[in-house]
N, C-alpha and C. Protein backbone atom coordinates (compact mmCIF):
# COMPACT_ATOMS: atom_id res chain seq x y z
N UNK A 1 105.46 37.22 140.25
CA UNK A 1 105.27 37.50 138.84
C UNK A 1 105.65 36.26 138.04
N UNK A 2 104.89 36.07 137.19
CA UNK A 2 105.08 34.83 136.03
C UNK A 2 106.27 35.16 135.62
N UNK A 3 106.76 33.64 135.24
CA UNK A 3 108.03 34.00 133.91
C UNK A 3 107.76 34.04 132.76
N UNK A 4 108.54 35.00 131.67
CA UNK A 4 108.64 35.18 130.58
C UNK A 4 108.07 33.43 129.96
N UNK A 5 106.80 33.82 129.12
CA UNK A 5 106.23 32.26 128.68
C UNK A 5 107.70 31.85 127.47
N UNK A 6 107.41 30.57 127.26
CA UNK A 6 108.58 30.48 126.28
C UNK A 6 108.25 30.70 124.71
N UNK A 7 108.95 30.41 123.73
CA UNK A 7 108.43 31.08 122.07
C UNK A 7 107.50 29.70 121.76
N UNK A 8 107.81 28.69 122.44
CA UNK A 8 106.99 27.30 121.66
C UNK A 8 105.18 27.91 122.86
N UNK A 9 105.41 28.61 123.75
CA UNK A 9 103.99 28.22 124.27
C UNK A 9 103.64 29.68 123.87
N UNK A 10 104.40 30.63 123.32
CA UNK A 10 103.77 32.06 122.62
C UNK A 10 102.85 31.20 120.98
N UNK A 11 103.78 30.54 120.41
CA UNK A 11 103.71 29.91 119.14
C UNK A 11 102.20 29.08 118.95
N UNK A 12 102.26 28.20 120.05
CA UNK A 12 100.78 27.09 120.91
C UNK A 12 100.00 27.97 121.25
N UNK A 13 100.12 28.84 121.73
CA UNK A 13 98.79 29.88 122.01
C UNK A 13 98.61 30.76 120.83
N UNK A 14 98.88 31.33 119.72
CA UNK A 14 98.55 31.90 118.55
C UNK A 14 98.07 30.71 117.65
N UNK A 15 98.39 28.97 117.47
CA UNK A 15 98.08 28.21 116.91
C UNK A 15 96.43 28.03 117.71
N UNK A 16 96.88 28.11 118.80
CA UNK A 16 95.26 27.64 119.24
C UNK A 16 94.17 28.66 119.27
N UNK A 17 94.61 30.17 119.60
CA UNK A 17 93.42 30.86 119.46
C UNK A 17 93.00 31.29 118.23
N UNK A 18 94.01 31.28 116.65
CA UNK A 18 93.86 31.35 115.75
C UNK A 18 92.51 30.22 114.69
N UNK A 19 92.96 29.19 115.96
CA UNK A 19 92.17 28.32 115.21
C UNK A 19 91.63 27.90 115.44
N UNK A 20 90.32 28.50 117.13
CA UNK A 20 89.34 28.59 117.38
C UNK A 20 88.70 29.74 116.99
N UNK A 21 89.30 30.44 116.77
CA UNK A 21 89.00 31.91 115.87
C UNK A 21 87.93 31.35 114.61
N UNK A 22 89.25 31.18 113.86
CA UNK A 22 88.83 30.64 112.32
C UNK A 22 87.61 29.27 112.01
N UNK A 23 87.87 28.63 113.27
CA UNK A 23 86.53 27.56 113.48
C UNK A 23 85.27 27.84 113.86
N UNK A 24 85.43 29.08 114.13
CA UNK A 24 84.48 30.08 114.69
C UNK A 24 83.55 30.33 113.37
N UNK A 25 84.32 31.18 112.56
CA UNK A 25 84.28 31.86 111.59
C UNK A 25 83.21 31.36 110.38
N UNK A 26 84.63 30.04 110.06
CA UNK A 26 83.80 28.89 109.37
C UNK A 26 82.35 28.37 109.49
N UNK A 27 81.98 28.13 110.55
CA UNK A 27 81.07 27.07 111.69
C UNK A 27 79.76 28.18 111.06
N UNK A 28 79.85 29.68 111.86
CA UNK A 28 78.78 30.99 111.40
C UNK A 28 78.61 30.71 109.61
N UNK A 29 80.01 30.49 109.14
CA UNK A 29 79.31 30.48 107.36
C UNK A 29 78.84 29.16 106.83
N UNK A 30 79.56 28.23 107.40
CA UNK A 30 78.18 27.24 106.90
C UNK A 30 77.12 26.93 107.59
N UNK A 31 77.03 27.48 108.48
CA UNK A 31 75.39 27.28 109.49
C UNK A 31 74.51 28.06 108.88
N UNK A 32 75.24 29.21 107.78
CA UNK A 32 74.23 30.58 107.59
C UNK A 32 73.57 31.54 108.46
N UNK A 33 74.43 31.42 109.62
CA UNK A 33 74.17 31.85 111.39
C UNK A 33 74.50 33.53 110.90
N UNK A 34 73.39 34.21 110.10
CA UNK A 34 73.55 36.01 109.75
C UNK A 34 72.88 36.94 111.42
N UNK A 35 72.50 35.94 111.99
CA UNK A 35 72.35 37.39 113.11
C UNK A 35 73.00 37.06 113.79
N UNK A 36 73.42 36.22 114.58
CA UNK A 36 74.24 35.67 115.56
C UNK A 36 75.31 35.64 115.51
N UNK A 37 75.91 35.28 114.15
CA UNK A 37 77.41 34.63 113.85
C UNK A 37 78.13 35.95 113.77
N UNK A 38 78.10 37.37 113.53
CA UNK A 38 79.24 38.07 113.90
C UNK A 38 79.18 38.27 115.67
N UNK A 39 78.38 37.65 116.36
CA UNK A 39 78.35 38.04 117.70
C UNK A 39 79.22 36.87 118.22
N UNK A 40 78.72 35.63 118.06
CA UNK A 40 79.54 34.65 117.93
C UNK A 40 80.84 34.92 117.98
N UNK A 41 81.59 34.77 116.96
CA UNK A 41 82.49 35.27 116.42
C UNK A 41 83.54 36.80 117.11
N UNK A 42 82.62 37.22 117.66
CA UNK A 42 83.16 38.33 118.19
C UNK A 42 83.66 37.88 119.71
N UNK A 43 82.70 37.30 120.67
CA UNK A 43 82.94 35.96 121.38
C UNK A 43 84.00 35.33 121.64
N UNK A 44 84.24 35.09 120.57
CA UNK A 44 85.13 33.21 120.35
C UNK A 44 86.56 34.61 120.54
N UNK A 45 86.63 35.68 119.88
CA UNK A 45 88.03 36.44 119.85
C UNK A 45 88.31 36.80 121.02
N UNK A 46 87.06 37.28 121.97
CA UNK A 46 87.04 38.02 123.05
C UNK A 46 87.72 36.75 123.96
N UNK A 47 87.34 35.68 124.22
CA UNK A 47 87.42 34.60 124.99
C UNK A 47 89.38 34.31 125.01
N UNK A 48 89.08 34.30 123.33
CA UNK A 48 90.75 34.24 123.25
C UNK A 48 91.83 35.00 123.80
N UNK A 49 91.21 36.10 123.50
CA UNK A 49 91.95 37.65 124.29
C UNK A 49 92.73 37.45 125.31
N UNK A 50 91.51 36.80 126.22
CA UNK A 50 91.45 37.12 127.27
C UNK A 50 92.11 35.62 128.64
N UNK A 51 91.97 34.30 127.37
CA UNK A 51 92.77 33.37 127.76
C UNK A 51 94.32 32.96 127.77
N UNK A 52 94.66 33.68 126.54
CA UNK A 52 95.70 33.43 125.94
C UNK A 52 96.61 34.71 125.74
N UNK A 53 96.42 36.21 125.90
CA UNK A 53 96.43 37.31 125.71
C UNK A 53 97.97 37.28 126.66
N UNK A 54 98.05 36.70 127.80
CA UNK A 54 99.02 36.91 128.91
C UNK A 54 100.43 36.11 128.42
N UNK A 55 99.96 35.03 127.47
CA UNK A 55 101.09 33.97 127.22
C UNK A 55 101.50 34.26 125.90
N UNK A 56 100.93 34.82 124.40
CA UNK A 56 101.39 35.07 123.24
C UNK A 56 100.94 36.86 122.74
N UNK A 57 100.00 37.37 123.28
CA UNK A 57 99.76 38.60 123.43
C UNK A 57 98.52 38.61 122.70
N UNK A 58 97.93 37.33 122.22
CA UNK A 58 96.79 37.15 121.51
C UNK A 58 96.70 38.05 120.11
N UNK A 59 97.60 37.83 118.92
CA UNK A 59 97.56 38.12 117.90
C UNK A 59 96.21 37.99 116.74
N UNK A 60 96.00 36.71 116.83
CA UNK A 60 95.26 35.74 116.06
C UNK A 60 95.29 36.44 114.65
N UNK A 61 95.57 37.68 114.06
CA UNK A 61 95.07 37.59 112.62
C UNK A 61 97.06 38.59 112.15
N UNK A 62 97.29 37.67 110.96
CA UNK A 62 98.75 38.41 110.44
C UNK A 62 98.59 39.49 110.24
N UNK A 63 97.32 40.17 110.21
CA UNK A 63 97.59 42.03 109.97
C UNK A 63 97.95 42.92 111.70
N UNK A 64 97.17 42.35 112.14
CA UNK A 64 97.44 42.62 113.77
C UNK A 64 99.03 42.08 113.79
N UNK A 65 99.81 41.52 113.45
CA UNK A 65 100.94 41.08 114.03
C UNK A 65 101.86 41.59 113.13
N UNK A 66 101.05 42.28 112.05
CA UNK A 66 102.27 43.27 111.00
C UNK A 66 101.75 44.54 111.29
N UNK A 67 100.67 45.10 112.23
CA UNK A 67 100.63 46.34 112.53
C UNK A 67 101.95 46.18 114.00
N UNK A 68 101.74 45.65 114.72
CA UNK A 68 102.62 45.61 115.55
C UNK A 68 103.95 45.09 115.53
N UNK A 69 104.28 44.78 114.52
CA UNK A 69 105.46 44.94 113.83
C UNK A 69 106.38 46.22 113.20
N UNK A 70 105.08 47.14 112.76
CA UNK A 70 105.35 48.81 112.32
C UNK A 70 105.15 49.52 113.10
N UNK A 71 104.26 49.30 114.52
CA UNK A 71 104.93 50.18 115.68
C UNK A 71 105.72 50.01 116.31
N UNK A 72 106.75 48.68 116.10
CA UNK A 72 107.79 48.55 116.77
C UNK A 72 108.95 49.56 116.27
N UNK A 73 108.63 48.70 115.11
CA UNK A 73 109.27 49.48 114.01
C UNK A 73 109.89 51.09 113.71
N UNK A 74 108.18 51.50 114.51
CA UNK A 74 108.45 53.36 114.76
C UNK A 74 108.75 54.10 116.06
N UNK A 75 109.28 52.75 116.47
CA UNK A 75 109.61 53.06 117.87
C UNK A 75 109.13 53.24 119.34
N UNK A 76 107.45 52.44 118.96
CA UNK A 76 106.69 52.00 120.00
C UNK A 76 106.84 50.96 120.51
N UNK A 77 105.60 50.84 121.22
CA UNK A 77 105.79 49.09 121.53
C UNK A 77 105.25 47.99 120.55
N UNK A 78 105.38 46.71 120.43
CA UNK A 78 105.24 45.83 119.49
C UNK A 78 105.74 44.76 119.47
N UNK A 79 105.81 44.46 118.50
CA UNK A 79 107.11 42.77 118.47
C UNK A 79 107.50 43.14 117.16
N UNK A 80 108.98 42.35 117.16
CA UNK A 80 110.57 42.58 116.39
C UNK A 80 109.61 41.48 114.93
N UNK A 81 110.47 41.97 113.71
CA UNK A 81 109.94 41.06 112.76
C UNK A 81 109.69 39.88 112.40
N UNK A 82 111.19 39.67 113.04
CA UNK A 82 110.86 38.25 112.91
C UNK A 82 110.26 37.34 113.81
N UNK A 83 109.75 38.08 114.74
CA UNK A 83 108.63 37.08 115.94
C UNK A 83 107.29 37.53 115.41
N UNK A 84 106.97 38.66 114.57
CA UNK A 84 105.67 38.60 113.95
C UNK A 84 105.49 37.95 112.18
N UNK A 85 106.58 37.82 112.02
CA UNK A 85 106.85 36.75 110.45
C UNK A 85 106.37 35.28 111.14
N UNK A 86 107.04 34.70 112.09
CA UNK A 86 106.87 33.76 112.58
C UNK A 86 105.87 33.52 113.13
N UNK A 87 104.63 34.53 113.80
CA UNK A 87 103.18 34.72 114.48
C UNK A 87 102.58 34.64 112.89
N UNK A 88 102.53 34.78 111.80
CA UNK A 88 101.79 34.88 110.81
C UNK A 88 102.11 33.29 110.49
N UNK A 89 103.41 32.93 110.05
CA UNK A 89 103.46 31.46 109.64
C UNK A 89 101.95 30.82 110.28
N UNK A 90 102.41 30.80 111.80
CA UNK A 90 101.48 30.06 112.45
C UNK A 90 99.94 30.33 112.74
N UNK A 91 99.83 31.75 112.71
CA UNK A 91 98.07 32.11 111.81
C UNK A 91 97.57 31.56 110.47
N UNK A 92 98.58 31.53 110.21
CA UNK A 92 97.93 30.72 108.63
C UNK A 92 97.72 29.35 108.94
N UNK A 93 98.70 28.03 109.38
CA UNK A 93 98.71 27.44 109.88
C UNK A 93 97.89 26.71 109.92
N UNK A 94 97.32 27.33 111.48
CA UNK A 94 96.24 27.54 112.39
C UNK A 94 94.94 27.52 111.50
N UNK A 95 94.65 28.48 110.51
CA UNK A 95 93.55 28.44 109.74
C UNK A 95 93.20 27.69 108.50
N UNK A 96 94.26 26.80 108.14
CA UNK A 96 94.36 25.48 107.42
C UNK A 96 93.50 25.30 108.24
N UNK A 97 94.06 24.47 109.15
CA UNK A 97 93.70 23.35 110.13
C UNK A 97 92.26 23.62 110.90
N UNK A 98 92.06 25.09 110.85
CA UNK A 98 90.51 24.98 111.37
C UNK A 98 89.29 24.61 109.80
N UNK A 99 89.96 25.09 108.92
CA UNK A 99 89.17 24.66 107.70
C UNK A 99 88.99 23.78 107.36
N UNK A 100 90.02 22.83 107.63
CA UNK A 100 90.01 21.58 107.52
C UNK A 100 89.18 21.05 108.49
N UNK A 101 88.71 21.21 109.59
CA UNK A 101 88.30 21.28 110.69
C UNK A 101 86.78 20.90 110.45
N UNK A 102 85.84 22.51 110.36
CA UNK A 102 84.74 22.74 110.10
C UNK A 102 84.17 21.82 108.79
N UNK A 103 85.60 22.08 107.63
CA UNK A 103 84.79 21.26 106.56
C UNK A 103 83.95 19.63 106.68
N UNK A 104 85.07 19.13 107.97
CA UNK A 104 85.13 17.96 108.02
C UNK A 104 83.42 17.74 109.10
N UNK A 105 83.24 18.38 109.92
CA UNK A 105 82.45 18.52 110.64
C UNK A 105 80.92 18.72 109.51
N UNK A 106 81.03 19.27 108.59
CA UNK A 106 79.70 19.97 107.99
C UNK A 106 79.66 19.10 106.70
N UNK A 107 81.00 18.44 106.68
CA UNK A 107 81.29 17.74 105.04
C UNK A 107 80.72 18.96 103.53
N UNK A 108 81.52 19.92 104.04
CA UNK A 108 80.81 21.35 102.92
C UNK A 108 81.76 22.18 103.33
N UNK A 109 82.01 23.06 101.87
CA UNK A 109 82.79 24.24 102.36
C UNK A 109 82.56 25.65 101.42
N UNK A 110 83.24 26.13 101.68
CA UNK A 110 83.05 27.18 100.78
C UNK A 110 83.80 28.61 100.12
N UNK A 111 83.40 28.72 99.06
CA UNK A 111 84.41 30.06 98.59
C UNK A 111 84.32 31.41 99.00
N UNK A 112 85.46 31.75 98.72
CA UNK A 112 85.55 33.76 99.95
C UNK A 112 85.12 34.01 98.75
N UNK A 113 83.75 34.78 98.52
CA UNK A 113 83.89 35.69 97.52
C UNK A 113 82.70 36.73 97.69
N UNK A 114 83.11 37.89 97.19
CA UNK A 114 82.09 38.77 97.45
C UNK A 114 80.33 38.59 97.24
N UNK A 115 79.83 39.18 98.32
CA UNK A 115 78.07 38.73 98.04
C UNK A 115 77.61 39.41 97.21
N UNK A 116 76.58 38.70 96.66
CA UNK A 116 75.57 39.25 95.43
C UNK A 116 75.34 40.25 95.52
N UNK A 117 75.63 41.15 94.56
CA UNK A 117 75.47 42.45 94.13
C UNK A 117 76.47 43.81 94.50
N UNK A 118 77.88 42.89 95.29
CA UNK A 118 78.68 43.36 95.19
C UNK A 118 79.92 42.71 94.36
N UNK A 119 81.28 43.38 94.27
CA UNK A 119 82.30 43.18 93.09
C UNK A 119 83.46 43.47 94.15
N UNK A 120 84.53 42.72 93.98
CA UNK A 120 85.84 42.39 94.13
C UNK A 120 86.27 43.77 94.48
N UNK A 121 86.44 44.65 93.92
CA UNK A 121 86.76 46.09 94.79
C UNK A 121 86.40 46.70 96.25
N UNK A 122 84.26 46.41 96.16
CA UNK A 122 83.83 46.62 97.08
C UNK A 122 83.94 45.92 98.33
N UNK A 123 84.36 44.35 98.18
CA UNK A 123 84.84 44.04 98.89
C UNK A 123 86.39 43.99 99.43
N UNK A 124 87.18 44.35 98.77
CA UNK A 124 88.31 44.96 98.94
C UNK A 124 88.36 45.98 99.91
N UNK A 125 88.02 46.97 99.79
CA UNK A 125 87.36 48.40 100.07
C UNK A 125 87.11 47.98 101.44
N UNK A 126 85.59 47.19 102.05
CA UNK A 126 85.31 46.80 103.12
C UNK A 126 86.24 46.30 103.80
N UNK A 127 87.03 44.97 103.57
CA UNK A 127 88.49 44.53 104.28
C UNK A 127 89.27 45.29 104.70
N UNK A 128 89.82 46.21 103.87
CA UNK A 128 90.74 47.40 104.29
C UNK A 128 89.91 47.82 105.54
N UNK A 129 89.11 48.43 105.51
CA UNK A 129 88.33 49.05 106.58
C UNK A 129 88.29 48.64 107.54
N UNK A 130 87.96 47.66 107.72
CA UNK A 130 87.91 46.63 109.01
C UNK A 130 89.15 45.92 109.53
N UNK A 131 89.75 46.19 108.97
CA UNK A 131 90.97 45.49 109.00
C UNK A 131 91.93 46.47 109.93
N UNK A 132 91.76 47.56 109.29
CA UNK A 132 92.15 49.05 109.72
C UNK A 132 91.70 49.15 111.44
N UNK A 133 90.31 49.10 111.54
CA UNK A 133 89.59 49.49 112.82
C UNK A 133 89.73 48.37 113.24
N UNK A 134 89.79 47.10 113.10
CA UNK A 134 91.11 46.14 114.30
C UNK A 134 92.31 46.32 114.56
N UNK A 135 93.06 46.36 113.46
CA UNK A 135 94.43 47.03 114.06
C UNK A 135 94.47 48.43 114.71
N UNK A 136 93.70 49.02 114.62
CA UNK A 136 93.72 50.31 115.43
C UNK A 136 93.22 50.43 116.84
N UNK A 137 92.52 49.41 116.84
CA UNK A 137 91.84 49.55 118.41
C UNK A 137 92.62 48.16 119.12
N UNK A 138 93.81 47.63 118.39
CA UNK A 138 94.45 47.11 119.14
C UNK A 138 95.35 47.96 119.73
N UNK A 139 95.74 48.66 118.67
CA UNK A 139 97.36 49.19 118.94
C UNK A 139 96.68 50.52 120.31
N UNK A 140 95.40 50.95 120.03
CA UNK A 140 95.10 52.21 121.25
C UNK A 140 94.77 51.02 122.52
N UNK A 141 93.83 50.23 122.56
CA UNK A 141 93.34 49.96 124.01
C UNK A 141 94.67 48.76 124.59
N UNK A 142 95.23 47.76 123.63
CA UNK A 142 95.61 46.98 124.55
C UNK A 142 97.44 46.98 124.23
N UNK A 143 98.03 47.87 123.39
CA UNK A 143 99.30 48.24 123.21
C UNK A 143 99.83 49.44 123.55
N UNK A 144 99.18 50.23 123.54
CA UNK A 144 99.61 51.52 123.67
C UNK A 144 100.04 51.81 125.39
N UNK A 145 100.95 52.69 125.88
CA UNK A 145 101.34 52.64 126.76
C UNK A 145 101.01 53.70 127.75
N UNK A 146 100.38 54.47 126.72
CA UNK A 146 100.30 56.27 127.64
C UNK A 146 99.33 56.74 127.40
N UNK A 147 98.61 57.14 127.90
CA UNK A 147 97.17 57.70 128.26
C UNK A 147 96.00 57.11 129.22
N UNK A 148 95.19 57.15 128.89
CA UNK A 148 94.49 56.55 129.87
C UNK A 148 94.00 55.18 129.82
N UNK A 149 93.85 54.81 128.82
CA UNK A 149 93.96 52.96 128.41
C UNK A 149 94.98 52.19 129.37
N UNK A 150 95.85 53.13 129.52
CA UNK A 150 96.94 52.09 130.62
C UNK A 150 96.38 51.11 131.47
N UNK A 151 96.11 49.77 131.28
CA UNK A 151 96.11 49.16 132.66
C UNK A 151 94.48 48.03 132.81
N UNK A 152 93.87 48.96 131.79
CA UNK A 152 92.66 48.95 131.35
C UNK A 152 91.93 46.84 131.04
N UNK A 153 91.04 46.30 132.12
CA UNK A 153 90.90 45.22 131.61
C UNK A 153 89.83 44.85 130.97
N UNK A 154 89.22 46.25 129.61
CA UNK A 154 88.27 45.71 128.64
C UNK A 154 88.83 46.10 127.34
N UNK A 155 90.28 45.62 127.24
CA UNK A 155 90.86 45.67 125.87
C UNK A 155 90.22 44.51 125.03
N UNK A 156 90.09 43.19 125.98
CA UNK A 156 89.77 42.13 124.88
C UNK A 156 88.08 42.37 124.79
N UNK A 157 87.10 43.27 125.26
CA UNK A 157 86.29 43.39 124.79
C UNK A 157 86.14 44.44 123.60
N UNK A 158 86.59 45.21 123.76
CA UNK A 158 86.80 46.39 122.75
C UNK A 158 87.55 45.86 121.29
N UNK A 159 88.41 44.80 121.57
CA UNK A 159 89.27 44.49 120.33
C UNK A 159 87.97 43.13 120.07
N UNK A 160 87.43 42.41 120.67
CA UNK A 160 86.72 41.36 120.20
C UNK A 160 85.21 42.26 119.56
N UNK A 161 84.33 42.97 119.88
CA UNK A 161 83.40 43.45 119.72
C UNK A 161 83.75 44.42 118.52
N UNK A 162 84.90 44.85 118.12
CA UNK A 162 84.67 45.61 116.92
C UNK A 162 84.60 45.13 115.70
N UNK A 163 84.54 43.41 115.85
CA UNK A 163 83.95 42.65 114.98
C UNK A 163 82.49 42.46 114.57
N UNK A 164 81.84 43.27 115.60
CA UNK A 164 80.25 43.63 115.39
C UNK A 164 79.85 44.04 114.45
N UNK A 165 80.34 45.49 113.58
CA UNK A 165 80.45 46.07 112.74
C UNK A 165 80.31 45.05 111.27
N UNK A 166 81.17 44.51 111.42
CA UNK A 166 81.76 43.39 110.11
C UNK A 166 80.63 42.66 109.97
């Protein structure tokens, strides 16, 4: 059995899949890649999952690492606060540096803002949602401890692919 990875190579593996994630992300919005790029994208998470998943638990986004912070919290499994305060530092980080990244690559960048003919609520509204049905199909297929998910090795497809939707 492996040893316990250490907090600098938990830390290096959330910096790096975060910010092939987010280079991902970027790359689909300025290519204008609309059929491909949430598959893409869904991809690039799955890959991560599934590389890095064993050494930092493959967080990549601060809501995933503050949902599993509140099932620790409630007495499941998870991680303690301040190792998911510290997993967010370095998601953010991470997504500087891929922005900086892509911009530099495309020399172009661009603003988050809701698409034509929708408004700041509705996209609000959508985030929550999705945001929701990632943290949720983390915490059932690849955290949860009891039922039949136990053991299960298509968590990182199930948690990467429900980016399809989005």
């Amino acid at each position: 059995m492996a040893p316990e990875p250490t907090n600098g190579a938990k830390y290096a593996a959330e910096f790096l899949g975060t910010a092939v994630l987010m280079f991902t992300v970027g790359c689909n919005v300025l290519s204008g890649n609309r059929v491909w790029g949430s598959t893409s994208i869904a991809c690039s998470l799955m890959v991560g999952i599934y590389a890095l998943g064993g050494i930092s638990g493959a967080n990549f986004n601060p809501a995933v690492s503050f949902s599993l912070f509140v099932s620790k919290a409630m007495g499941g499994p998870g991680m303690e606060a301040k190792q998911a305060g510290i997993y967010t530092v370095v998601q953010i980080l991470a997504a500087v540096v891929a922005a900086f990244a892509y911009t530099f690559l495309f020399w172009d960048d661009f603003n988050l803002t809701p698409s034509a003919g929708f408004g700041w609520i509705d996209a609000m509204v959508c985030e929550i949602v999705y945001t929701f049905m990632l943290c949720f199909v983390v915490l059932n297929v690849a955290v949860a401890e009891k039922g039949a998910n136990s053991g299960n090795q298509f968590y990182g497809f199930a948690i990467g692919f429900v980016i399809i939707p989005a």
